[in-house]
PDB file of N, CA and C in Angstrom:
ATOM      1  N   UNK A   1     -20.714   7.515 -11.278  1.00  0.00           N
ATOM      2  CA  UNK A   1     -21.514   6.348 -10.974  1.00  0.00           C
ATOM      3  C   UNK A   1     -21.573   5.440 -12.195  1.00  0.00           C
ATOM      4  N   UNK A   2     -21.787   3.865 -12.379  1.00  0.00           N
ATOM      5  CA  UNK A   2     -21.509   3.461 -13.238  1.00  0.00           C
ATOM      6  C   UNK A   2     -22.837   3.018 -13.818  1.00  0.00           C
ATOM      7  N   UNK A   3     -23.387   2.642 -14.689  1.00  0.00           N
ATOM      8  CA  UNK A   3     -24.636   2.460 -15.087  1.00  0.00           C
ATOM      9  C   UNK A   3     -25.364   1.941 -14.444  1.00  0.00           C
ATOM     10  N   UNK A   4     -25.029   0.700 -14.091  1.00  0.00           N
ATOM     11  CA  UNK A   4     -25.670  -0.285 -13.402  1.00  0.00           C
ATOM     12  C   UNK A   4     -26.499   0.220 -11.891  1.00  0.00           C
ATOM     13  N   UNK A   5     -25.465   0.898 -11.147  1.00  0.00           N
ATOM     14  CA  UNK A   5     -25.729   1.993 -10.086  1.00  0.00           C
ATOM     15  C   UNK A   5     -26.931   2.947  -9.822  1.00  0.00           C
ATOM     16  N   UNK A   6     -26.760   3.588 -11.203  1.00  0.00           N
ATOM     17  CA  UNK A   6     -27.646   4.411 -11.440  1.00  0.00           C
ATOM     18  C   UNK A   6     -29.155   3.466 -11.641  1.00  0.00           C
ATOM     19  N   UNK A   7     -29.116   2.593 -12.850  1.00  0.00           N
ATOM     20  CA  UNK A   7     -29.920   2.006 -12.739  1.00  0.00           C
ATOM     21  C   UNK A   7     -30.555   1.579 -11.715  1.00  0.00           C
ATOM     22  N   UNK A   8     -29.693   0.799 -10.610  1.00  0.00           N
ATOM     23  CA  UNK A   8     -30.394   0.674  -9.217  1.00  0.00           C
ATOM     24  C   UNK A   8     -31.233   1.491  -8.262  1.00  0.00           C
ATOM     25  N   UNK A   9     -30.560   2.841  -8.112  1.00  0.00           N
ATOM     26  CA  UNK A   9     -30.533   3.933  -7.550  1.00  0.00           C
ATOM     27  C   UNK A   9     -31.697   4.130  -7.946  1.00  0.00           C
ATOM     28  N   UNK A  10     -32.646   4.860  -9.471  1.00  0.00           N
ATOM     29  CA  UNK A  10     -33.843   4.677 -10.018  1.00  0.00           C
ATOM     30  C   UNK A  10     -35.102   3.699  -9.685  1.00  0.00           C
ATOM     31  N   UNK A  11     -34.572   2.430  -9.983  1.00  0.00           N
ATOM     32  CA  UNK A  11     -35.282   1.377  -9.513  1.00  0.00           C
ATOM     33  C   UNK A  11     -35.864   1.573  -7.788  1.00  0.00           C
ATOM     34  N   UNK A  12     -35.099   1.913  -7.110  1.00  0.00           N
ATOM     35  CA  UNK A  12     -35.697   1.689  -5.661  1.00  0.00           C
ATOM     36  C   UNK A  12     -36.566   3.021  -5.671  1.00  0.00           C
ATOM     37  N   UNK A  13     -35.547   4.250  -6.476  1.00  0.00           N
ATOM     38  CA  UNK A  13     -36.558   5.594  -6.135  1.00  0.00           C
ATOM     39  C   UNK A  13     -38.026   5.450  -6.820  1.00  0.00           C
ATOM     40  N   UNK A  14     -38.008   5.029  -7.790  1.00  0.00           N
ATOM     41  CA  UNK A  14     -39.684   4.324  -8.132  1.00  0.00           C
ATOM     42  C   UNK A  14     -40.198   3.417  -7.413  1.00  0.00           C
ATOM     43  N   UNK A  15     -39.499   2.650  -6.852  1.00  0.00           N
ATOM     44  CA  UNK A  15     -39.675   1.300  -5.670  1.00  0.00           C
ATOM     45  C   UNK A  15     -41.030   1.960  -4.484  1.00  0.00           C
ATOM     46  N   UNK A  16     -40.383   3.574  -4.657  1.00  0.00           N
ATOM     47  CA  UNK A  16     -40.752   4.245  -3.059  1.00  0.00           C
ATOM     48  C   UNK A  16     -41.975   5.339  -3.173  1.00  0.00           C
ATOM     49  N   UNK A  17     -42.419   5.299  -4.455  1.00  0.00           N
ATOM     50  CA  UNK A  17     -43.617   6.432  -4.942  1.00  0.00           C
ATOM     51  C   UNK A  17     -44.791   5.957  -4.114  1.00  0.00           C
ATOM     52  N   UNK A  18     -45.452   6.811  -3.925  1.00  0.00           N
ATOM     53  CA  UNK A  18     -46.673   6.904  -2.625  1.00  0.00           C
ATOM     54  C   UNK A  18     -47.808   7.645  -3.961  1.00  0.00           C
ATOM     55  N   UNK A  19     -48.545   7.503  -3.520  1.00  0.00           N
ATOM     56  CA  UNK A  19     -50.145   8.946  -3.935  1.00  0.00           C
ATOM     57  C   UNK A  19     -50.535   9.345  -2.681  1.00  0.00           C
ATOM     58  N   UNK A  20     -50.904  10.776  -2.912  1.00  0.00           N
ATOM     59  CA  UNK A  20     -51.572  11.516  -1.745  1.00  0.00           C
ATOM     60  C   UNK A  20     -52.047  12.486  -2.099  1.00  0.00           C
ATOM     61  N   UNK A  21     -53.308  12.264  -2.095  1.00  0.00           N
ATOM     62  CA  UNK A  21     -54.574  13.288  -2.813  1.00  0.00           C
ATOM     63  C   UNK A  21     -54.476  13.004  -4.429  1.00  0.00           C
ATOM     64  N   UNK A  22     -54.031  11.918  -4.757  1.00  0.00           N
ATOM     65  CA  UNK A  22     -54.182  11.904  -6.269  1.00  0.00           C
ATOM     66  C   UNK A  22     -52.949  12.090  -6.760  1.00  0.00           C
ATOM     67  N   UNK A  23     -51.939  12.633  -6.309  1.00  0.00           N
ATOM     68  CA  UNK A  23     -50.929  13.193  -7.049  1.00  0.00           C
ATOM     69  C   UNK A  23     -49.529  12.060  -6.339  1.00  0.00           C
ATOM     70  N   UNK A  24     -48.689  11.766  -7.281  1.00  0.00           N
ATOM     71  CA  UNK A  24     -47.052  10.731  -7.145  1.00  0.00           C
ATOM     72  C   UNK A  24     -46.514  11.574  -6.447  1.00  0.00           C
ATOM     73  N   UNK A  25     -46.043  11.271  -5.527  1.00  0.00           N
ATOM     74  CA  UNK A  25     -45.055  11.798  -3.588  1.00  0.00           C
ATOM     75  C   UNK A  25     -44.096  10.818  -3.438  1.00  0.00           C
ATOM     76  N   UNK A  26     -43.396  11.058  -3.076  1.00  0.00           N
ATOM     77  CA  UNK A  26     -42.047  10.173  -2.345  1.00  0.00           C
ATOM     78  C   UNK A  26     -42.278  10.686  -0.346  1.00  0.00           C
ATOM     79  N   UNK A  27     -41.901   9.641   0.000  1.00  0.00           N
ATOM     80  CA  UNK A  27     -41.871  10.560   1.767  1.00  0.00           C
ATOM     81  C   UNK A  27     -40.659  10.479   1.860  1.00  0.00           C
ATOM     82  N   UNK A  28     -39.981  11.900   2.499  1.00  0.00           N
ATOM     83  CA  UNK A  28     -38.918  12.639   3.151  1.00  0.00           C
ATOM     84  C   UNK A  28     -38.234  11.668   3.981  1.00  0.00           C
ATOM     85  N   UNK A  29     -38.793  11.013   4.674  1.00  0.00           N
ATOM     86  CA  UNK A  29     -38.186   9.529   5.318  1.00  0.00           C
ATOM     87  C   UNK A  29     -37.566   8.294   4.849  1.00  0.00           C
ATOM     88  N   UNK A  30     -38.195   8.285   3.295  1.00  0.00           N
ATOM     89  CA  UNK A  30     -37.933   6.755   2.711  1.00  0.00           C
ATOM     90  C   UNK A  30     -36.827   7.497   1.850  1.00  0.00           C
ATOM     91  N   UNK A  31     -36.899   8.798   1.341  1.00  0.00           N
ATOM     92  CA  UNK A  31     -35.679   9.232   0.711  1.00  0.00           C
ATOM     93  C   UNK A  31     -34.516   9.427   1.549  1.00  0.00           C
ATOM     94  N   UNK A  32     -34.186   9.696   2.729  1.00  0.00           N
ATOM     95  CA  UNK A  32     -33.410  10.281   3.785  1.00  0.00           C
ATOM     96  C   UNK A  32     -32.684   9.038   3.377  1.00  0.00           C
ATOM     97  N   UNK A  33     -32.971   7.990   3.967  1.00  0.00           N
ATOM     98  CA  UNK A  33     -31.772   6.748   3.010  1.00  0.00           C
ATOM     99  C   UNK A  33     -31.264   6.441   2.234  1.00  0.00           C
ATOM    100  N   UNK A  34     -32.216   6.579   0.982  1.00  0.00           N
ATOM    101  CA  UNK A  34     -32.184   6.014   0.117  1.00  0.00           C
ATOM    102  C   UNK A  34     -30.992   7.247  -0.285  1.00  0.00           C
ATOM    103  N   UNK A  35     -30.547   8.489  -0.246  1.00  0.00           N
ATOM    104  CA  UNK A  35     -30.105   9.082  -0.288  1.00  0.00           C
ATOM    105  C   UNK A  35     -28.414   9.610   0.597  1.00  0.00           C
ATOM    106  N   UNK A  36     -28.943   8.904   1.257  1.00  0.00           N
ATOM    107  CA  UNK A  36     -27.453   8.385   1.967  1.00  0.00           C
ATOM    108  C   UNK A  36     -27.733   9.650   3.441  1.00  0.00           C
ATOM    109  N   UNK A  37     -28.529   9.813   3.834  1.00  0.00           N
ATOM    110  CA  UNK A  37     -28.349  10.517   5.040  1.00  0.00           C
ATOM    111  C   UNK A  37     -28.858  10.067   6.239  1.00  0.00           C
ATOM    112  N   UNK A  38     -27.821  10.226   7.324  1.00  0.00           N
ATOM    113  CA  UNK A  38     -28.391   9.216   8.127  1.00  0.00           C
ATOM    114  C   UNK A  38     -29.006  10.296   9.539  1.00  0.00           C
ATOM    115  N   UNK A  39     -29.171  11.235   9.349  1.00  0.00           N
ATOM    116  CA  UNK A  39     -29.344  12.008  10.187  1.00  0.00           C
ATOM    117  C   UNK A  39     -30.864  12.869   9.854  1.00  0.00           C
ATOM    118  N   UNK A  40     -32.333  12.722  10.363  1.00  0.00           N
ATOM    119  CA  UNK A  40     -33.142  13.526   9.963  1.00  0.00           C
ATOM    120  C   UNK A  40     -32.975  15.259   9.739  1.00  0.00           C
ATOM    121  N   UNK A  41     -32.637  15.785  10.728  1.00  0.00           N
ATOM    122  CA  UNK A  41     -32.390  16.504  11.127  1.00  0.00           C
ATOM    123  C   UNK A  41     -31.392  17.611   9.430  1.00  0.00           C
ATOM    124  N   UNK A  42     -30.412  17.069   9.414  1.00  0.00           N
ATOM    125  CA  UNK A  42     -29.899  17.288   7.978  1.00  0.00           C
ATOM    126  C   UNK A  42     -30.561  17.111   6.691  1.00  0.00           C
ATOM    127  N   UNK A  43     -31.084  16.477   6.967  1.00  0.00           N
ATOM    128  CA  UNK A  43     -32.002  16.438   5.823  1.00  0.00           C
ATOM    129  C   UNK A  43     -33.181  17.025   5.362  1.00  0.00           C
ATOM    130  N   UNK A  44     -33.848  17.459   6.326  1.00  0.00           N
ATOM    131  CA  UNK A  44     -34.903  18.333   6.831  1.00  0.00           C
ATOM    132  C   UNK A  44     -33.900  20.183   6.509  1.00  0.00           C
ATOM    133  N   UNK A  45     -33.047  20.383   6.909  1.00  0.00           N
ATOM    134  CA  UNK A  45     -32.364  21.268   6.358  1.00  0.00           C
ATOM    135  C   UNK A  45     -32.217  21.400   4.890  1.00  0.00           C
ATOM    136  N   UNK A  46     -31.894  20.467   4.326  1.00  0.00           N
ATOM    137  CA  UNK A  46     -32.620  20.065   2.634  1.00  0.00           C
ATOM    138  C   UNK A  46     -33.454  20.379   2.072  1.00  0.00           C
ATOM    139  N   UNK A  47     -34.590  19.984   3.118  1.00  0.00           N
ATOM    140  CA  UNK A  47     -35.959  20.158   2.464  1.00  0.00           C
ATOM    141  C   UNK A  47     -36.346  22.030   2.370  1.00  0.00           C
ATOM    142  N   UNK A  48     -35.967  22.289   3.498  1.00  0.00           N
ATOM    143  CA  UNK A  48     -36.226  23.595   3.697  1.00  0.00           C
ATOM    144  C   UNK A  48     -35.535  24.717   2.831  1.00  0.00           C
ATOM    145  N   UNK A  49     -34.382  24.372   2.315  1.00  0.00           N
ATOM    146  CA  UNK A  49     -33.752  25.116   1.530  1.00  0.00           C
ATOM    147  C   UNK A  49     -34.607  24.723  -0.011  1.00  0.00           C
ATOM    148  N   UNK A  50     -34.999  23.670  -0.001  1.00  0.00           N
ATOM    149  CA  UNK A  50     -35.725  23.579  -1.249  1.00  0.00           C
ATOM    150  C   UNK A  50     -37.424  24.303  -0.891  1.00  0.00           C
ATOM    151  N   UNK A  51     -37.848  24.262   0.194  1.00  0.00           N
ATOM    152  CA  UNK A  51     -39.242  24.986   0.099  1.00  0.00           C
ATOM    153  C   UNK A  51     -39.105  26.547  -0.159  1.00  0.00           C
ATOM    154  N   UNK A  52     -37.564  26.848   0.224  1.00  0.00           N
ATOM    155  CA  UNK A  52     -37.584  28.593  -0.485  1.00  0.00           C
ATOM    156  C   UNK A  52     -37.241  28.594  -1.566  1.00  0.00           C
ATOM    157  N   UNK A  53     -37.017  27.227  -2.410  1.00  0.00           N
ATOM    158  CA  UNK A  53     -36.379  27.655  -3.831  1.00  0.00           C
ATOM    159  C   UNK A  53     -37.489  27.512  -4.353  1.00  0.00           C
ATOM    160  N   UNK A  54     -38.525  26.592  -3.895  1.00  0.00           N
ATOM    161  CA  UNK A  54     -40.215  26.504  -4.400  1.00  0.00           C
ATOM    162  C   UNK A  54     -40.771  27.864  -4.087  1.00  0.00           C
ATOM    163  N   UNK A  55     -40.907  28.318  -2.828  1.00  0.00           N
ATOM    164  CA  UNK A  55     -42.181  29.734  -3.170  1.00  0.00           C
ATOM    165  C   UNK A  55     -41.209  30.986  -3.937  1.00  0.00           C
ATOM    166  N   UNK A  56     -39.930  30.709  -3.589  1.00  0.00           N
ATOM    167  CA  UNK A  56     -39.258  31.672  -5.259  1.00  0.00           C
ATOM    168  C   UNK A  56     -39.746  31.588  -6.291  1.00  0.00           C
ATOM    169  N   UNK A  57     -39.546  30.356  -6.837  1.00  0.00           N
ATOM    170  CA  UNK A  57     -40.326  30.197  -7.833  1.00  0.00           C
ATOM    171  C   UNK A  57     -42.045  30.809  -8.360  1.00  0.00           C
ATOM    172  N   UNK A  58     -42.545  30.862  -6.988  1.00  0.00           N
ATOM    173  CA  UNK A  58     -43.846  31.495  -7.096  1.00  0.00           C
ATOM    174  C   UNK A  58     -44.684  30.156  -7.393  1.00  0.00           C
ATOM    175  N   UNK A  59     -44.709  29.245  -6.180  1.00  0.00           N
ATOM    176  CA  UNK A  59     -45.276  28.067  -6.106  1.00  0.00           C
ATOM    177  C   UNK A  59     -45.821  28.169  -4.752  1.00  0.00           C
ATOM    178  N   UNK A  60     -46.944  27.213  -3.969  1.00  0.00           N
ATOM    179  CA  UNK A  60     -47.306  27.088  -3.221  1.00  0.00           C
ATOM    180  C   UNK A  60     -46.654  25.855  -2.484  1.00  0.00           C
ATOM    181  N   UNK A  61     -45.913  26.105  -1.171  1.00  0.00           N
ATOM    182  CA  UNK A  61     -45.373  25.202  -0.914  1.00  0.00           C
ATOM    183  C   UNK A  61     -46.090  23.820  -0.188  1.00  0.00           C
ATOM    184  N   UNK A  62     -47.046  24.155  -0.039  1.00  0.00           N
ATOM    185  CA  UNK A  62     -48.335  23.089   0.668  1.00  0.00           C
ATOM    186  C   UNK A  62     -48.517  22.147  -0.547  1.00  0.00           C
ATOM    187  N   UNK A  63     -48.694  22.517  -1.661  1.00  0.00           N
ATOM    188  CA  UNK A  63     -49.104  21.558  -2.625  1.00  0.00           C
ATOM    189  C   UNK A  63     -47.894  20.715  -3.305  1.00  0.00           C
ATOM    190  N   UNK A  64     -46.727  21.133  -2.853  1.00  0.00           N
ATOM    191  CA  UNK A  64     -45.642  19.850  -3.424  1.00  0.00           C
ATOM    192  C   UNK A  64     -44.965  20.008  -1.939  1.00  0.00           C
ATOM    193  N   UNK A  65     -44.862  19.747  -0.902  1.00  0.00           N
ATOM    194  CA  UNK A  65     -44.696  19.763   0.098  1.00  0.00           C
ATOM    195  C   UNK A  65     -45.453  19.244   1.449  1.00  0.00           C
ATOM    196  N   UNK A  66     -46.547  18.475   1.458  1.00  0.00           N
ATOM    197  CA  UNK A  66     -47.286  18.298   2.145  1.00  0.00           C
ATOM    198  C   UNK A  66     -46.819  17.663   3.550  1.00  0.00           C
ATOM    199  N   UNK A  67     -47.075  18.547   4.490  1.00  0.00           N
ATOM    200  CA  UNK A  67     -47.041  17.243   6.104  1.00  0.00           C
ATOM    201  C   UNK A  67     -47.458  16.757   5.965  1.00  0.00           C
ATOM    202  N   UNK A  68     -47.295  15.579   6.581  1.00  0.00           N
ATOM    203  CA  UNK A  68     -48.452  14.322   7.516  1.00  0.00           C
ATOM    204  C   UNK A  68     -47.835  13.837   8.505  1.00  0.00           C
ATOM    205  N   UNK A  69     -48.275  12.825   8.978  1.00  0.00           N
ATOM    206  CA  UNK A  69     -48.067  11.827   9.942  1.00  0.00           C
ATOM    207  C   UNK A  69     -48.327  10.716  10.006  1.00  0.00           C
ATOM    208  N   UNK A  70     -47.635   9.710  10.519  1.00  0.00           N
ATOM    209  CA  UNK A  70     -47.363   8.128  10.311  1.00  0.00           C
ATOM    210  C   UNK A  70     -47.219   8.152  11.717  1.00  0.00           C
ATOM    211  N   UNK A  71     -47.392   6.900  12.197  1.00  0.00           N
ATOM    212  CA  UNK A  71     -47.322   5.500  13.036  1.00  0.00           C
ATOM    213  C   UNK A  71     -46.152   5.372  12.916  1.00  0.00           C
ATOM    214  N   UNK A  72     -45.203   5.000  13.647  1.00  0.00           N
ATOM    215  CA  UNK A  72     -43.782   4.211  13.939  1.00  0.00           C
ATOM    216  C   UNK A  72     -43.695   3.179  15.051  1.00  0.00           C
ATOM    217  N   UNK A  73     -43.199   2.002  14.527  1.00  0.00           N
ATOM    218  CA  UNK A  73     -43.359   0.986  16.008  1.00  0.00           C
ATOM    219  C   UNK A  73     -41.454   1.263  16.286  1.00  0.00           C
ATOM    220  N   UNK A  74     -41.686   2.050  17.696  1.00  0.00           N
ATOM    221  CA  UNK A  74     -40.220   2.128  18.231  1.00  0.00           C
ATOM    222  C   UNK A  74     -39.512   0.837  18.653  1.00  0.00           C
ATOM    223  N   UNK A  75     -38.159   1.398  19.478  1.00  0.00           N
ATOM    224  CA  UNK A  75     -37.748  -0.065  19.920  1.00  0.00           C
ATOM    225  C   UNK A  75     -38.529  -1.306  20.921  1.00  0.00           C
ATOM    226  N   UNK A  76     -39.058  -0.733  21.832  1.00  0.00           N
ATOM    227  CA  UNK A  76     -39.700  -1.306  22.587  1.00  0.00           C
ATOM    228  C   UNK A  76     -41.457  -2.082  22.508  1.00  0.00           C
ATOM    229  N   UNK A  77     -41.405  -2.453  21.056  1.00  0.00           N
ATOM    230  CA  UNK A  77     -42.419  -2.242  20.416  1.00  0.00           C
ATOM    231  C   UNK A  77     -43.989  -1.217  19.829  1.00  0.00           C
ATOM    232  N   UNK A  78     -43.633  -0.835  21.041  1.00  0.00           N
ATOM    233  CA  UNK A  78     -44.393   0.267  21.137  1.00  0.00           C
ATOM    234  C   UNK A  78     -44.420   1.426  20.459  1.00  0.00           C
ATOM    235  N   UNK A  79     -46.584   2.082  19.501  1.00  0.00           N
ATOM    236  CA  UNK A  79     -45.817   2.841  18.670  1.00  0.00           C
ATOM    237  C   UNK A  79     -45.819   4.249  18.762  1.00  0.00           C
ATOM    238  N   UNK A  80     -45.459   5.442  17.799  1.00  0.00           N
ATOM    239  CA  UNK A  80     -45.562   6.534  18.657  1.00  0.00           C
ATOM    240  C   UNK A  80     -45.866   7.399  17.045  1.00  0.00           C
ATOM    241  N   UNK A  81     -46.352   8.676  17.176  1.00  0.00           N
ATOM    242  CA  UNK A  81     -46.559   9.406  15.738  1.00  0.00           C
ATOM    243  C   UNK A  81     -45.260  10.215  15.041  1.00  0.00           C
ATOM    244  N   UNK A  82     -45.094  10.456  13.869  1.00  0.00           N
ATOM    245  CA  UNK A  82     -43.516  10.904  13.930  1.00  0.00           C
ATOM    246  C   UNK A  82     -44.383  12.158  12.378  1.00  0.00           C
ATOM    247  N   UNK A  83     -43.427  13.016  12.380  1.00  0.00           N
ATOM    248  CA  UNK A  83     -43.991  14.033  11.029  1.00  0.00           C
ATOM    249  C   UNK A  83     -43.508  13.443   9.708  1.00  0.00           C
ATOM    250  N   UNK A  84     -43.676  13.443   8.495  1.00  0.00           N
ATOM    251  CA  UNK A  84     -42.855  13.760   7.506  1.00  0.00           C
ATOM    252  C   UNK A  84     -43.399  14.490   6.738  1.00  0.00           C
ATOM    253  N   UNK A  85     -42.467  14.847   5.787  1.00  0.00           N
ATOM    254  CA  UNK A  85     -42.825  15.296   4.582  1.00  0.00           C
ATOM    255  C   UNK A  85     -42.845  14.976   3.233  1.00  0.00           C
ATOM    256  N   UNK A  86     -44.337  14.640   2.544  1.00  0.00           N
ATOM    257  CA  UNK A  86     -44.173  14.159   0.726  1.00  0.00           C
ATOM    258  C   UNK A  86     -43.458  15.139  -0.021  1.00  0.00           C
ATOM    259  N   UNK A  87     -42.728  14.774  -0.767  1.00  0.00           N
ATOM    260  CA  UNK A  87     -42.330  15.703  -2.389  1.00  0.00           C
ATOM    261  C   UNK A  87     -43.311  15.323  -3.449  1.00  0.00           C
ATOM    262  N   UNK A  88     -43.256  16.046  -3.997  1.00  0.00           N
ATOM    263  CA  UNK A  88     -44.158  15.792  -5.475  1.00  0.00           C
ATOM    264  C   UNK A  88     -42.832  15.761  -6.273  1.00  0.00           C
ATOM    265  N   UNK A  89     -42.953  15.166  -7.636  1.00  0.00           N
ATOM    266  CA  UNK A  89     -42.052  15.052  -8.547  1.00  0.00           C
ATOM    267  C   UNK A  89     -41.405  16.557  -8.588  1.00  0.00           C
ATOM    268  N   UNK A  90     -42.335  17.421  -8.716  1.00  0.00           N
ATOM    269  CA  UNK A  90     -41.958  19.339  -8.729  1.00  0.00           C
ATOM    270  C   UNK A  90     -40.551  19.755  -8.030  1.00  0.00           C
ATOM    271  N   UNK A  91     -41.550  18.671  -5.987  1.00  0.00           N
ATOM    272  CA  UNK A  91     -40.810  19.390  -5.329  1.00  0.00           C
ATOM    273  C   UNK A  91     -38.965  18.943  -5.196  1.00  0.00           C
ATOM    274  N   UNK A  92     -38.801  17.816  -5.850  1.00  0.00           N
ATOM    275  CA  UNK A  92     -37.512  16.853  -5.807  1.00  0.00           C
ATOM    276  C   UNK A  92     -36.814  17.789  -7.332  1.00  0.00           C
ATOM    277  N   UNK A  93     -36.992  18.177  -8.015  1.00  0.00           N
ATOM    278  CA  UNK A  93     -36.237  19.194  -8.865  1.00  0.00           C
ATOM    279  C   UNK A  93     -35.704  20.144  -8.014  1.00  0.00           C
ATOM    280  N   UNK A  94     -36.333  20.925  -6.700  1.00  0.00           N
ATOM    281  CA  UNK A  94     -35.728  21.839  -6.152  1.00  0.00           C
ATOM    282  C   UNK A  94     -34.829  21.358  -5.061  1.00  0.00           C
ATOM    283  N   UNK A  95     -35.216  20.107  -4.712  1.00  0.00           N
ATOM    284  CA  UNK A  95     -34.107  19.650  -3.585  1.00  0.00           C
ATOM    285  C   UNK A  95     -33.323  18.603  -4.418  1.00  0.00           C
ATOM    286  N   UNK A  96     -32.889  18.392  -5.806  1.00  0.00           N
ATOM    287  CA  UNK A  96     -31.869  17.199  -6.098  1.00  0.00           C
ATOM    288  C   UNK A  96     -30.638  18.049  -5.786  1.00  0.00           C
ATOM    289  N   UNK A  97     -30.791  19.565  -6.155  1.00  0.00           N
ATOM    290  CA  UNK A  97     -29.519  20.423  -6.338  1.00  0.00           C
ATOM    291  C   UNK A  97     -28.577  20.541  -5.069  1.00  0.00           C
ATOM    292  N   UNK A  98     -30.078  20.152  -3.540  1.00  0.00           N
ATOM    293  CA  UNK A  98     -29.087  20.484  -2.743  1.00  0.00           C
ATOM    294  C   UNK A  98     -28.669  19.043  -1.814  1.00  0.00           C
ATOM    295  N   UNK A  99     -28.991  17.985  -2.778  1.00  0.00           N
ATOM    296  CA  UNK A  99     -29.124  16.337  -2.157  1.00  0.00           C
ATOM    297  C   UNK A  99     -27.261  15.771  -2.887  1.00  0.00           C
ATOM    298  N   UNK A 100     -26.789  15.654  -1.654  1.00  0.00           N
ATOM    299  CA  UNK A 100     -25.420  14.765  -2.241  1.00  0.00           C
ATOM    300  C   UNK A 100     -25.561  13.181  -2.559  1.00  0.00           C
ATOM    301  N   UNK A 101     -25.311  13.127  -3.892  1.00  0.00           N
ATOM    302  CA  UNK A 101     -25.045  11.754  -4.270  1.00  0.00           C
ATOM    303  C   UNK A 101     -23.979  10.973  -4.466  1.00  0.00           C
TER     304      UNK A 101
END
């Protein structure tokens, strides 16, 4: 990647920091792009391989891992509830290893 790239790449991933309960989160959704995957579903396979590399570690996966739920306005304007999941800075060390860039 060439500097500039990277630089960009950074810029938006700070672009996308959330708080939740006090603590810096990214949501599982705004990274799924930003990351180049266009498929939830795969990516969510991601996450999960990183929540066993977290309670390996001997971490609690609730606290850098948190569900929630959001609002989505679908196609038809109309909106409907959808899941995701926050990372904590913690939890994105255990899933960069398995995130293609």
């Amino acid at each position: 990647m060439k500097t500039e790239e990277i630089k960009d790449l950074f810029r938006r991933f700070e672009g996308i920091v959330c708080e939740y309960n006090g603590v810096e989160c990214w949501s599982a959704r705004e990274l799924q792009h930003l990351l180049g995957y266009t498929k939830w579903d795969k990516f969510v396979n991601v996450i999960d391989k990183a929540k066993g590399a977290c309670a390996n570690a001997g971490e609690i996966i609730e606290n850098h891992f948190p569900q929630v739920e959001k609002m989505v306005v679908i196609g038809s304007g109309a909106e409907r509830m959808i899941f995701d999941v926050l990372l904590t800075r913690y939890a994105l060390l255990f899933s960069c290893a398995k995130w293609r860039f």
